[in-house]
C-alpha atoms as a PDB file:
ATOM      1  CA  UNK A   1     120.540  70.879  97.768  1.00  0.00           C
ATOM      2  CA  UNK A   2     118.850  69.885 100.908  1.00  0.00           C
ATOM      3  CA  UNK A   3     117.237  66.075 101.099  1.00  0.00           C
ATOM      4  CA  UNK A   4     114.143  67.563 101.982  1.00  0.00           C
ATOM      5  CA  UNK A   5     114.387  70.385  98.428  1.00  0.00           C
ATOM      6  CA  UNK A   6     115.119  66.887  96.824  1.00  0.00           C
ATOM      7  CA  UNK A   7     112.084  65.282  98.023  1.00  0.00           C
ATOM      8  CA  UNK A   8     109.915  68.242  97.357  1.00  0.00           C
ATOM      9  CA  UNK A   9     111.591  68.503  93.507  1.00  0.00           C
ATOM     10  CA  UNK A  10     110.526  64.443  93.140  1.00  0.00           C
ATOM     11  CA  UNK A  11     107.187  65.171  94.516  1.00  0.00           C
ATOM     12  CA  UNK A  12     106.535  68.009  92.106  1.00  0.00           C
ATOM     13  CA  UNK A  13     108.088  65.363  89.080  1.00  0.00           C
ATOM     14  CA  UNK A  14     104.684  62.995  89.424  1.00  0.00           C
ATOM     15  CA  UNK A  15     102.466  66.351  89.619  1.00  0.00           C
ATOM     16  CA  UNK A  16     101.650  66.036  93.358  1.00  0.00           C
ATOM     17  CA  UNK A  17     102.950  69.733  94.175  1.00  0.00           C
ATOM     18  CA  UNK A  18     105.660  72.459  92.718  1.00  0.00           C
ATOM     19  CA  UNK A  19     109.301  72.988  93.499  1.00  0.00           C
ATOM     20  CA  UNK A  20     108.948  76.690  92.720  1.00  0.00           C
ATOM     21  CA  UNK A  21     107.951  78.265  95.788  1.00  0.00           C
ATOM     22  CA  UNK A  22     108.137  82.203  93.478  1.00  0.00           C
ATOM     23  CA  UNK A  23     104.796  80.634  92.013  1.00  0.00           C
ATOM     24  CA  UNK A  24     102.879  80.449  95.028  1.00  0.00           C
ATOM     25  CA  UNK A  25     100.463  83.101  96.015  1.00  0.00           C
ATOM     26  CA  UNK A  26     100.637  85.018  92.648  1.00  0.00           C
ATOM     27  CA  UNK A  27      97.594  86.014  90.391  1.00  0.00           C
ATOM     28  CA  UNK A  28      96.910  85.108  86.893  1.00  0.00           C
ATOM     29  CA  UNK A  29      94.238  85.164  84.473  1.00  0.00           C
ATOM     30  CA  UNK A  30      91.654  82.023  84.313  1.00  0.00           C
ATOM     31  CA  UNK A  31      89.048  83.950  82.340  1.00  0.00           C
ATOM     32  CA  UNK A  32      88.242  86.599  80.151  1.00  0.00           C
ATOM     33  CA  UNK A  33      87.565  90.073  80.869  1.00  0.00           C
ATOM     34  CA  UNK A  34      84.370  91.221  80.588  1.00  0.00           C
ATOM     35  CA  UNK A  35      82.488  87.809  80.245  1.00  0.00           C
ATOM     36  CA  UNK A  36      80.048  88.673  83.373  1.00  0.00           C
ATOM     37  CA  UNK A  37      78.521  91.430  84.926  1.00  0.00           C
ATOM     38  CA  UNK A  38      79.787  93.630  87.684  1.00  0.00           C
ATOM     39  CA  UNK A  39      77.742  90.991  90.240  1.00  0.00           C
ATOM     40  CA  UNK A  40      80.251  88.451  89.351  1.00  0.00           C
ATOM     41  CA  UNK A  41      80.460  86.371  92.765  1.00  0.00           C
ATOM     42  CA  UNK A  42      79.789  83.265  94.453  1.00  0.00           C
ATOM     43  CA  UNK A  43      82.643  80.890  92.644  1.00  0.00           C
ATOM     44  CA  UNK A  44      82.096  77.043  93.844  1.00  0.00           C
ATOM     45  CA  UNK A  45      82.983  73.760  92.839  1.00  0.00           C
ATOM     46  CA  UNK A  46      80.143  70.839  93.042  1.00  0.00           C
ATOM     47  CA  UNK A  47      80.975  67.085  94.211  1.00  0.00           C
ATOM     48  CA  UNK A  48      82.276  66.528  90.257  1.00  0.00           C
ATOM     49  CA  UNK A  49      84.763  69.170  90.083  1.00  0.00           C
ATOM     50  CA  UNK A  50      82.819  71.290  88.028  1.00  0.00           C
ATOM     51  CA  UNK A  51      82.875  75.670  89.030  1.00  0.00           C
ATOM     52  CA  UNK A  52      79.961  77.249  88.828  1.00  0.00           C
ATOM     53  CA  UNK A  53      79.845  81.270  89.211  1.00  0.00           C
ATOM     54  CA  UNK A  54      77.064  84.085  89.512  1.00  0.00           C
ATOM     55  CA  UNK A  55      75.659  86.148  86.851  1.00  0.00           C
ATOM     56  CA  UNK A  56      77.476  85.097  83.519  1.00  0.00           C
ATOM     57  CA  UNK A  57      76.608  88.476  81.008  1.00  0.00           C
ATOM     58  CA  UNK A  58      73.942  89.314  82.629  1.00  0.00           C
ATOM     59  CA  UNK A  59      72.392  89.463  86.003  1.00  0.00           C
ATOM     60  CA  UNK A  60      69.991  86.415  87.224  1.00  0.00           C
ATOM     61  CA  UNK A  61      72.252  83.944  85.384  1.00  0.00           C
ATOM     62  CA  UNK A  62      74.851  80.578  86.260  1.00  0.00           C
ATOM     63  CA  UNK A  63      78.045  79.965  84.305  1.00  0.00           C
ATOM     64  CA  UNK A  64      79.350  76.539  83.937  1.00  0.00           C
ATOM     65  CA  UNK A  65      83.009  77.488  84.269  1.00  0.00           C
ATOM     66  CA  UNK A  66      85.891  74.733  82.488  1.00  0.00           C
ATOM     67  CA  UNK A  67      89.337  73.907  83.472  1.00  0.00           C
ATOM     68  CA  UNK A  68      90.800  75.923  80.642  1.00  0.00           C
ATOM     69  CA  UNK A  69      88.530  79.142  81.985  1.00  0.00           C
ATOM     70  CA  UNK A  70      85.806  79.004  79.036  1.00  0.00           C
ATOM     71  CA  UNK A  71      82.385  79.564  80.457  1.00  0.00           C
ATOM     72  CA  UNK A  72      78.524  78.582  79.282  1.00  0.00           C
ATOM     73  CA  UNK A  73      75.577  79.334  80.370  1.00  0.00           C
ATOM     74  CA  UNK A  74      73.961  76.886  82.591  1.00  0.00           C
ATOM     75  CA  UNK A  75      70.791  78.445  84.166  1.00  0.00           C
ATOM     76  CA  UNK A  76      68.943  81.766  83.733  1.00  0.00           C
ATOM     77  CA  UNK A  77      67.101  82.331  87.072  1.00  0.00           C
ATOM     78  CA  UNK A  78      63.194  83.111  87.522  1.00  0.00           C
ATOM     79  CA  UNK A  79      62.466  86.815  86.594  1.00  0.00           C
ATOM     80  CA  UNK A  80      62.897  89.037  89.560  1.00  0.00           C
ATOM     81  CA  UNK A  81      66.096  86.868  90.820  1.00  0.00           C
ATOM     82  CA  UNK A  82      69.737  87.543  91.231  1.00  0.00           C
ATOM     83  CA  UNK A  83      72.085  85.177  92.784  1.00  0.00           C
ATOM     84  CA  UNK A  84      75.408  86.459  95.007  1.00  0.00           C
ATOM     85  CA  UNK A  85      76.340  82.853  96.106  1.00  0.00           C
ATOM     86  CA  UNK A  86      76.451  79.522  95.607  1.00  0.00           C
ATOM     87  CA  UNK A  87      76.776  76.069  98.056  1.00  0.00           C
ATOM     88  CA  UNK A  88      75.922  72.743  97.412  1.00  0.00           C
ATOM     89  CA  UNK A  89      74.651  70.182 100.156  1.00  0.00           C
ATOM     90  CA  UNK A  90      75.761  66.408  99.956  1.00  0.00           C
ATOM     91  CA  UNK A  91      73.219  65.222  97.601  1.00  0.00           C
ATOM     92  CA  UNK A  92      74.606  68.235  94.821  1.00  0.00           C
ATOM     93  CA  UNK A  93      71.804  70.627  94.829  1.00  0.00           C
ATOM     94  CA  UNK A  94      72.519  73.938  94.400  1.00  0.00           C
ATOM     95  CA  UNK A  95      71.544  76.674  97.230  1.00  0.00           C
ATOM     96  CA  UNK A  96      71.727  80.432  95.978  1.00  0.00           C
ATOM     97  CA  UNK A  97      71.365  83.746  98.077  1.00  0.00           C
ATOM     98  CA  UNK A  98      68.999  85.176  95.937  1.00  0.00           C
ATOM     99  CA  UNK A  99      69.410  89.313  96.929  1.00  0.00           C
ATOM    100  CA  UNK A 100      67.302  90.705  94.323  1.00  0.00           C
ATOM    101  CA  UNK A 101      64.161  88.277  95.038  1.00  0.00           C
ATOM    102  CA  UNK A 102      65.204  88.199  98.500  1.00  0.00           C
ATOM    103  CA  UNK A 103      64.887  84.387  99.553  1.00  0.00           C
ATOM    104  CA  UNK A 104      67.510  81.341  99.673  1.00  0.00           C
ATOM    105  CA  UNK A 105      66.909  79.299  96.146  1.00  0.00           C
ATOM    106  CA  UNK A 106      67.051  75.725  95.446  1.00  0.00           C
ATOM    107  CA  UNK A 107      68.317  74.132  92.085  1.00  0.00           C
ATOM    108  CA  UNK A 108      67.731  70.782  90.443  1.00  0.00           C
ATOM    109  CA  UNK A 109      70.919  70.272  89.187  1.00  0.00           C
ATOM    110  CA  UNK A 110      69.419  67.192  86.905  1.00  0.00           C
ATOM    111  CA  UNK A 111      66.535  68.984  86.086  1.00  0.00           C
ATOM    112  CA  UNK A 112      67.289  72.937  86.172  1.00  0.00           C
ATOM    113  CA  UNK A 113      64.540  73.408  88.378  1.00  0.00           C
ATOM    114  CA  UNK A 114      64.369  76.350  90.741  1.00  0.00           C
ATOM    115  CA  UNK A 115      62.317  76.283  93.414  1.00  0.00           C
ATOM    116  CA  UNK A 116      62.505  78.956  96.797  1.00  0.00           C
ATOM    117  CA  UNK A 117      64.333  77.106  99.562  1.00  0.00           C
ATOM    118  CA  UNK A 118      63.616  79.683 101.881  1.00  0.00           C
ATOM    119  CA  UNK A 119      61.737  83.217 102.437  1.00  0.00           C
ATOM    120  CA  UNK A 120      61.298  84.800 104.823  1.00  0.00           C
ATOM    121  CA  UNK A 121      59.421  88.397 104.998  1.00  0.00           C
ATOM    122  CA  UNK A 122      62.442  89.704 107.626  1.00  0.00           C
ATOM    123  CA  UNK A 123      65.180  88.888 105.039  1.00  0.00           C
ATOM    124  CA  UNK A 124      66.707  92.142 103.944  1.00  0.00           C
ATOM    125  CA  UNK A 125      68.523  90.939 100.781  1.00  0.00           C
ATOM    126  CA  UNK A 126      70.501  87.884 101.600  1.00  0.00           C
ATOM    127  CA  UNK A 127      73.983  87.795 100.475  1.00  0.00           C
ATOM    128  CA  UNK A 128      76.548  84.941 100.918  1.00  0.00           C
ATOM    129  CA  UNK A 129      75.998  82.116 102.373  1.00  0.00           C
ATOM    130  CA  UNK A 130      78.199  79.140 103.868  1.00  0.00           C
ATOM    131  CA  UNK A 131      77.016  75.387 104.545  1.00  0.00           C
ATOM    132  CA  UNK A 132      77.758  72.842 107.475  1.00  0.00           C
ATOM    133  CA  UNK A 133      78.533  68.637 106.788  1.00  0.00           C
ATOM    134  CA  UNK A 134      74.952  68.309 108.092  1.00  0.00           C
ATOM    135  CA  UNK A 135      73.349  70.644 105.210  1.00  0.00           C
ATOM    136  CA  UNK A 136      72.456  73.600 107.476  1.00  0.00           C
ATOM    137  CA  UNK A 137      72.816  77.322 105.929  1.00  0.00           C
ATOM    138  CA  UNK A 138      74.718  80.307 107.297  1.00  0.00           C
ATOM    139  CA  UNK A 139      73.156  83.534 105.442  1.00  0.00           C
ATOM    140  CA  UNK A 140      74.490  86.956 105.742  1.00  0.00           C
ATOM    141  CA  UNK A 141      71.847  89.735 105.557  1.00  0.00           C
ATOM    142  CA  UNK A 142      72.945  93.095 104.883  1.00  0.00           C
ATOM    143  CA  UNK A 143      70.722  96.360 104.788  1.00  0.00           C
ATOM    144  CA  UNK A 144      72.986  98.644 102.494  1.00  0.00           C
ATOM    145  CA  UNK A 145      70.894 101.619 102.877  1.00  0.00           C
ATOM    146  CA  UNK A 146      70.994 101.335 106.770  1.00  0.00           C
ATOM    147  CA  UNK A 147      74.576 100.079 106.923  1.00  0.00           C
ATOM    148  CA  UNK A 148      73.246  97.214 109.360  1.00  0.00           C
ATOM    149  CA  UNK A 149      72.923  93.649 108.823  1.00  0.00           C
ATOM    150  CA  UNK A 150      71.526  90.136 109.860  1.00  0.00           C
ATOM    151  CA  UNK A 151      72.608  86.164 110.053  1.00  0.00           C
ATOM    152  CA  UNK A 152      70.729  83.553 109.640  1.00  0.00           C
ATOM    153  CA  UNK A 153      70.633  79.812 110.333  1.00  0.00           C
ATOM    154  CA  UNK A 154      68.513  78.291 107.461  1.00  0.00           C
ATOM    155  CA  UNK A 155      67.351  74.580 108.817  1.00  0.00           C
ATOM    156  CA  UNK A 156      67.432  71.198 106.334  1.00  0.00           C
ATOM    157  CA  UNK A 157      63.466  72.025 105.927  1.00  0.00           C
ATOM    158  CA  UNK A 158      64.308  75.615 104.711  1.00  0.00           C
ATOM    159  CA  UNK A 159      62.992  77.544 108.248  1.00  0.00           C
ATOM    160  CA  UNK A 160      65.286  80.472 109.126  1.00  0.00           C
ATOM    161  CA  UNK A 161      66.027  81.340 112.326  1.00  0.00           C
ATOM    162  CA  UNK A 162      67.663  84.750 113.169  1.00  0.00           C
ATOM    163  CA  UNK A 163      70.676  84.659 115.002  1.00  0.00           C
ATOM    164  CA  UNK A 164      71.705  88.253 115.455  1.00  0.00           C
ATOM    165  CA  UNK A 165      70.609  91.539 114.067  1.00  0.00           C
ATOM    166  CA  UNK A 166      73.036  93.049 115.938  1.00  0.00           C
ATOM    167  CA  UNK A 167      75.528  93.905 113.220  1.00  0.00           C
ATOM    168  CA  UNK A 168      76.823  96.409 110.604  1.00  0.00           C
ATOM    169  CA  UNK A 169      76.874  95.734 106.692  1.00  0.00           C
ATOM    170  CA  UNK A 170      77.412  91.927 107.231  1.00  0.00           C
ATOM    171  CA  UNK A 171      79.135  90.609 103.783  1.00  0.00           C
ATOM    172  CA  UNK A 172      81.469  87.838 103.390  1.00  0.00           C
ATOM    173  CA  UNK A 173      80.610  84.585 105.993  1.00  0.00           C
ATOM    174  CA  UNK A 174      82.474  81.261 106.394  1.00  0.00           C
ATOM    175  CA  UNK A 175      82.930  78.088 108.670  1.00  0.00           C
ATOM    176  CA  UNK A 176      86.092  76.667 110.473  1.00  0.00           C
ATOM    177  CA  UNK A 177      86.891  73.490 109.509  1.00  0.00           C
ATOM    178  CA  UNK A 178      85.863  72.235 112.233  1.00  0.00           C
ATOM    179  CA  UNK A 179      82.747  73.903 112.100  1.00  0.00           C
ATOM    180  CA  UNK A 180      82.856  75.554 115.481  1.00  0.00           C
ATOM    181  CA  UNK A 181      83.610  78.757 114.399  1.00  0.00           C
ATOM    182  CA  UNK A 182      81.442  81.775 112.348  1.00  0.00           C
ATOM    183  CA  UNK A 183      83.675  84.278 110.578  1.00  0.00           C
ATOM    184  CA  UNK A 184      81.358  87.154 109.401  1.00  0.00           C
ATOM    185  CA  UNK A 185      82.266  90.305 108.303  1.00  0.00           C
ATOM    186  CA  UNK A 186      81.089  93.688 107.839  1.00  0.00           C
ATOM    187  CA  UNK A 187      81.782  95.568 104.848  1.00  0.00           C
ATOM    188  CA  UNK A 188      80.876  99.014 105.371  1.00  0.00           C
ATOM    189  CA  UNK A 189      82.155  99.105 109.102  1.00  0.00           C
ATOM    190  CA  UNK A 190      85.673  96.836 108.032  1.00  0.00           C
ATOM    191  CA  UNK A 191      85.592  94.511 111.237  1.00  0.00           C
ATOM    192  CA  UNK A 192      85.833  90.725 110.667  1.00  0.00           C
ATOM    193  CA  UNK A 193      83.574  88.890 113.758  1.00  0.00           C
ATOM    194  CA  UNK A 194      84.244  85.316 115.053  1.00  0.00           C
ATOM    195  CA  UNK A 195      81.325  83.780 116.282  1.00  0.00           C
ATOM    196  CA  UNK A 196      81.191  79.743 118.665  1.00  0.00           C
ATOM    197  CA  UNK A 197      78.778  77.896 117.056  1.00  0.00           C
ATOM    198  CA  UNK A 198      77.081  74.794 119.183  1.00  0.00           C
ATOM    199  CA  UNK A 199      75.651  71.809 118.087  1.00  0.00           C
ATOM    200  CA  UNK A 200      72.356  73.171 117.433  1.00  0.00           C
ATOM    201  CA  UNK A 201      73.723  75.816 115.144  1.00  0.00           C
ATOM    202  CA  UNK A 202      73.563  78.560 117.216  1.00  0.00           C
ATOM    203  CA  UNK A 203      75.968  81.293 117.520  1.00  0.00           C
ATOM    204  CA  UNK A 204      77.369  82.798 121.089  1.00  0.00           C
ATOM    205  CA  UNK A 205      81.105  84.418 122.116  1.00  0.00           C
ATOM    206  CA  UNK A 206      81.076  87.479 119.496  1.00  0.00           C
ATOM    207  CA  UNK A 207      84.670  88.980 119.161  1.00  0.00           C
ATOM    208  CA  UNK A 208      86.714  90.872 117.147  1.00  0.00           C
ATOM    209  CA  UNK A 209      88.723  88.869 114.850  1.00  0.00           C
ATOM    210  CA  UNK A 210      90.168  91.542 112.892  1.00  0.00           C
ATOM    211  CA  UNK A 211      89.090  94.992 111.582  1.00  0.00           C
ATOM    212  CA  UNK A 212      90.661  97.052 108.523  1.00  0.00           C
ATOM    213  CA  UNK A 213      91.069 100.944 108.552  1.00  0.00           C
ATOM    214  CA  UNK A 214      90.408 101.377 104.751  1.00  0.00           C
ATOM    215  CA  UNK A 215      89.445  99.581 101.970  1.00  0.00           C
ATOM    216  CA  UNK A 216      86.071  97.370 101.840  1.00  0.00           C
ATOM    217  CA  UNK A 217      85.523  93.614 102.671  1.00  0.00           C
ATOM    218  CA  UNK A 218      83.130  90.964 101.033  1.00  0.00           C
ATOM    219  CA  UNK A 219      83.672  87.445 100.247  1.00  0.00           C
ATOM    220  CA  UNK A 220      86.140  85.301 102.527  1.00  0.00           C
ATOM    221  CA  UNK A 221      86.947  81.129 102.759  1.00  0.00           C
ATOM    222  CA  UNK A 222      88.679  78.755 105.449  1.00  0.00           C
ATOM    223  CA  UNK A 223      90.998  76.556 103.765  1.00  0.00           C
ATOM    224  CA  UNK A 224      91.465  73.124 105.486  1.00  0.00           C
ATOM    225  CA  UNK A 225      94.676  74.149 107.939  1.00  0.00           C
ATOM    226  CA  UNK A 226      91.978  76.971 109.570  1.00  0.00           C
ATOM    227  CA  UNK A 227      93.411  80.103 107.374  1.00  0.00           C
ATOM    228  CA  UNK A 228      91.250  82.977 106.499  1.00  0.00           C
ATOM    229  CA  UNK A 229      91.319  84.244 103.273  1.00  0.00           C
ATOM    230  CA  UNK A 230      89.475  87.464 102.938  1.00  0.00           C
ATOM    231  CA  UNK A 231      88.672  89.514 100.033  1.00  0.00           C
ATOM    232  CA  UNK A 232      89.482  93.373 100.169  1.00  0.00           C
ATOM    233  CA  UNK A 233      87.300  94.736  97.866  1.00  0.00           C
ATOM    234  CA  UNK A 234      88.895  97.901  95.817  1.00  0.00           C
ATOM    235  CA  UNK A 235      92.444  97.176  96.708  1.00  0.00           C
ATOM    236  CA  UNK A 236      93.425  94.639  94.429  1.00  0.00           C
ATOM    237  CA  UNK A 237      94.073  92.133  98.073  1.00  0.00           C
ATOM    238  CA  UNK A 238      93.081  88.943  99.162  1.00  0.00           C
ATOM    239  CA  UNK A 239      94.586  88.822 102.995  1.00  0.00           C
ATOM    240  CA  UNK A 240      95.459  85.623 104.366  1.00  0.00           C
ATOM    241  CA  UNK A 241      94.993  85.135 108.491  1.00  0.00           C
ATOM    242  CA  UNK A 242      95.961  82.534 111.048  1.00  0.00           C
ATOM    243  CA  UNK A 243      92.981  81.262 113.181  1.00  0.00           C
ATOM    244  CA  UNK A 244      94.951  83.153 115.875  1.00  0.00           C
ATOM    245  CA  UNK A 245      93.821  86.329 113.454  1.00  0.00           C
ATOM    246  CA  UNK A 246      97.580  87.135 112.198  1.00  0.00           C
ATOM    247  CA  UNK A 247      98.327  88.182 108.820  1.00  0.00           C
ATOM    248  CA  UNK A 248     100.530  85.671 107.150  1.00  0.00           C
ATOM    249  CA  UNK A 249     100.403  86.140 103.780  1.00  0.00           C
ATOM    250  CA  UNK A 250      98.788  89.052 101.437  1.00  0.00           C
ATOM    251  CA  UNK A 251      98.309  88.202  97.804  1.00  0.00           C
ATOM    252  CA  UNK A 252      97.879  91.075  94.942  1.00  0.00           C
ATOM    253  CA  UNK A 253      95.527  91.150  92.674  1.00  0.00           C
ATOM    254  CA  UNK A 254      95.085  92.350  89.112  1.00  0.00           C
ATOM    255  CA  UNK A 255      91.947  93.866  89.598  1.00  0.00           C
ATOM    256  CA  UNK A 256      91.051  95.671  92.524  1.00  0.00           C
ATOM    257  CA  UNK A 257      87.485  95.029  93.296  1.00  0.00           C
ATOM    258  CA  UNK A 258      87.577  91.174  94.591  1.00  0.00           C
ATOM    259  CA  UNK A 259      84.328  89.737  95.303  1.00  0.00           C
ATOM    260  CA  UNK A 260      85.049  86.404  96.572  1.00  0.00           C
ATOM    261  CA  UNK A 261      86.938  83.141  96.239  1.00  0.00           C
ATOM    262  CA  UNK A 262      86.644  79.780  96.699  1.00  0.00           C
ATOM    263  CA  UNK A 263      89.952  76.954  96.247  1.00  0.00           C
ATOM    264  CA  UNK A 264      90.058  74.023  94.064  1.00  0.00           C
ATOM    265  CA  UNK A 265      88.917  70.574  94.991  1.00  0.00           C
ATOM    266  CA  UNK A 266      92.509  69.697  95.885  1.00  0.00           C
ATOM    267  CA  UNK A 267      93.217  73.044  97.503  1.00  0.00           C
ATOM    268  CA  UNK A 268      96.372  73.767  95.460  1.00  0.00           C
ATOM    269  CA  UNK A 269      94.560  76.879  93.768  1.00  0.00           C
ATOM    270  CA  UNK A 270      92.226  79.704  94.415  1.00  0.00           C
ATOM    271  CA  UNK A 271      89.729  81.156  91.988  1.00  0.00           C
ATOM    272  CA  UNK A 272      88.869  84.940  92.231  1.00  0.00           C
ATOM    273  CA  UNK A 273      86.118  86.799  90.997  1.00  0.00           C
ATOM    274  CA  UNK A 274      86.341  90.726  90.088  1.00  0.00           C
ATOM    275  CA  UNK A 275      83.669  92.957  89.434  1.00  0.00           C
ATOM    276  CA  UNK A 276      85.955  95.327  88.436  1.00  0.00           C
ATOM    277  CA  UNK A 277      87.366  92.983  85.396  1.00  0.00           C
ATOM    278  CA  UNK A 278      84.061  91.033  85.358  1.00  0.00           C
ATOM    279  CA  UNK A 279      86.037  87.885  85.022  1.00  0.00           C
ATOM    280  CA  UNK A 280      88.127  85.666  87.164  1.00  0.00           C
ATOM    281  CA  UNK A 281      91.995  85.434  88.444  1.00  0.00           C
ATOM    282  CA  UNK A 282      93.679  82.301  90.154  1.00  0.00           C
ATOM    283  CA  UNK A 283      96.772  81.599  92.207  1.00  0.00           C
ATOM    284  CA  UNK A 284      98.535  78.711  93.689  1.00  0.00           C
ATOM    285  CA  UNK A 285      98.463  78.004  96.766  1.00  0.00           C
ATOM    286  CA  UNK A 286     100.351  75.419  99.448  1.00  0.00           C
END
């Protein structure tokens, strides 16, 4: 055995990683079947640790999600809205795309409260959204019927600016670590965009990161090395891409309609919702 297999074996002894690389990077079970609704989406941890994901059995709901994949309900929304995503900002509140009511929602998380972060009469029915260090919103904005779509910047004071309506279904969006770089994709259309973003928050340099010839896209996450994970809705994938946009890895699914995924505090583990299974899978990850 190599020193460095030894080292890794030691490592994985105090619970600091695993020295069975055939356990990385394949799916398992965390919840139940059937627990949600077939909007299950928008899986994210707060500041404590604690998962919180979209429409727990029925729509216009929150689950409180534990380690051991048990859920409760936390919050039943206003009448009217239905949440697709969830950030927090870096005081914990809790920001939800709100499709069905069509505005960017604010919770409490002390209180319960929900208030309406944002509206705005242009929104079509905002979908996922993704949040900078400095609290500032990234919305995506599809029009289904139309198979066009919209992003957003949604300021600290909850005013939206529009960025682009220049786009197809626009689904899935997420942030480079460094926050330099808007990944947004387009589920109807397949094509994954790559966006600069400035110091203001505004987006230039559109190109084609990637684009798909079947199959459908929604949620996707950066995980802390610059990796895009990307959700391929109805085949069973989540695709894994170098910020260079090469495939690297391609992890298989139970279920076949993934939704979107976010990774564990500690990034050893992503969580998976399916809309198809209305519950959640989770793998291991480096």
């Amino acid at each position: 055995m190599l020193k460095s297999t030894y080292l890794a074996c030691a490592i994985a002894a105090i619970g600091l990683s695993s020295c069975s690389p055939k356990t990385l990077f394949q799916a398992q079970d965390f919840t139940k079947e059937n627990l949600f609704t077939q909007n299950i989406e928008g899986p994210n941890f707060d500041s404590k640790g604690q998962l919180y994901v979209v429409n727990f059995q029925k729509d216009g709901t929150i689950a409180k999600v534990m380690p051991d994949g048990s859920c409760e309900l936390f919050l039943t929304l206003p009448q009217g809205s239905t949440a697709n995503a969830i950030q927090f900002d870096d005081k914990g509140a809790m920001y939800l795309a709100d499709f069905s009511g069509h505005n960017v929602l604010k919770v409490d998380m002390q209180t319960k409260a929900v208030s309406v972060f944002s509206h705005n009469d242009r929104f079509n029915q905002p979908n996922d959204i993704c949040i900078t260090r400095k609290n500032v919103l990234f919305a995506s904005d599809p029009n289904w019927k139309q198979s066009t779509g919209q992003i957003w910047r949604i300021d600290t004071d909850g005013t939206s600016h529009l960025l682009t309506s220049d786009m197809g279904t626009t689904n899935g969006i997420c942030l480079s670590p460094d926050e330099k770089t808007l990944y947004v994709n387009e589920s109807i259309q397949r094509n994954i965009w790559a966006f600069d973003v400035d110091a203001q928050g505004n987006i230039s340099n559109k190109r084609l990161f990637t684009s798909f010839k079947d199959g459908g896209l929604d949620g996707m996450k950066c995980d802390k090395a610059g990796n895009l994970y990307t959700t391929r809705w109805g085949l069973g994938k989540i695709l894994i891409f170098n910020p260079s946009g090469q495939l690297i890895k391609e992890v298989t699914t139970k279920g076949k309609q993934t939704s979107n995924l976010v990774f564990s505090p500690n990034q050893k583990e992503a969580f998976v919702t399916l809309q198809d299974r209305k519950g959640m899978e989770k793998f291991k990850i480096k």
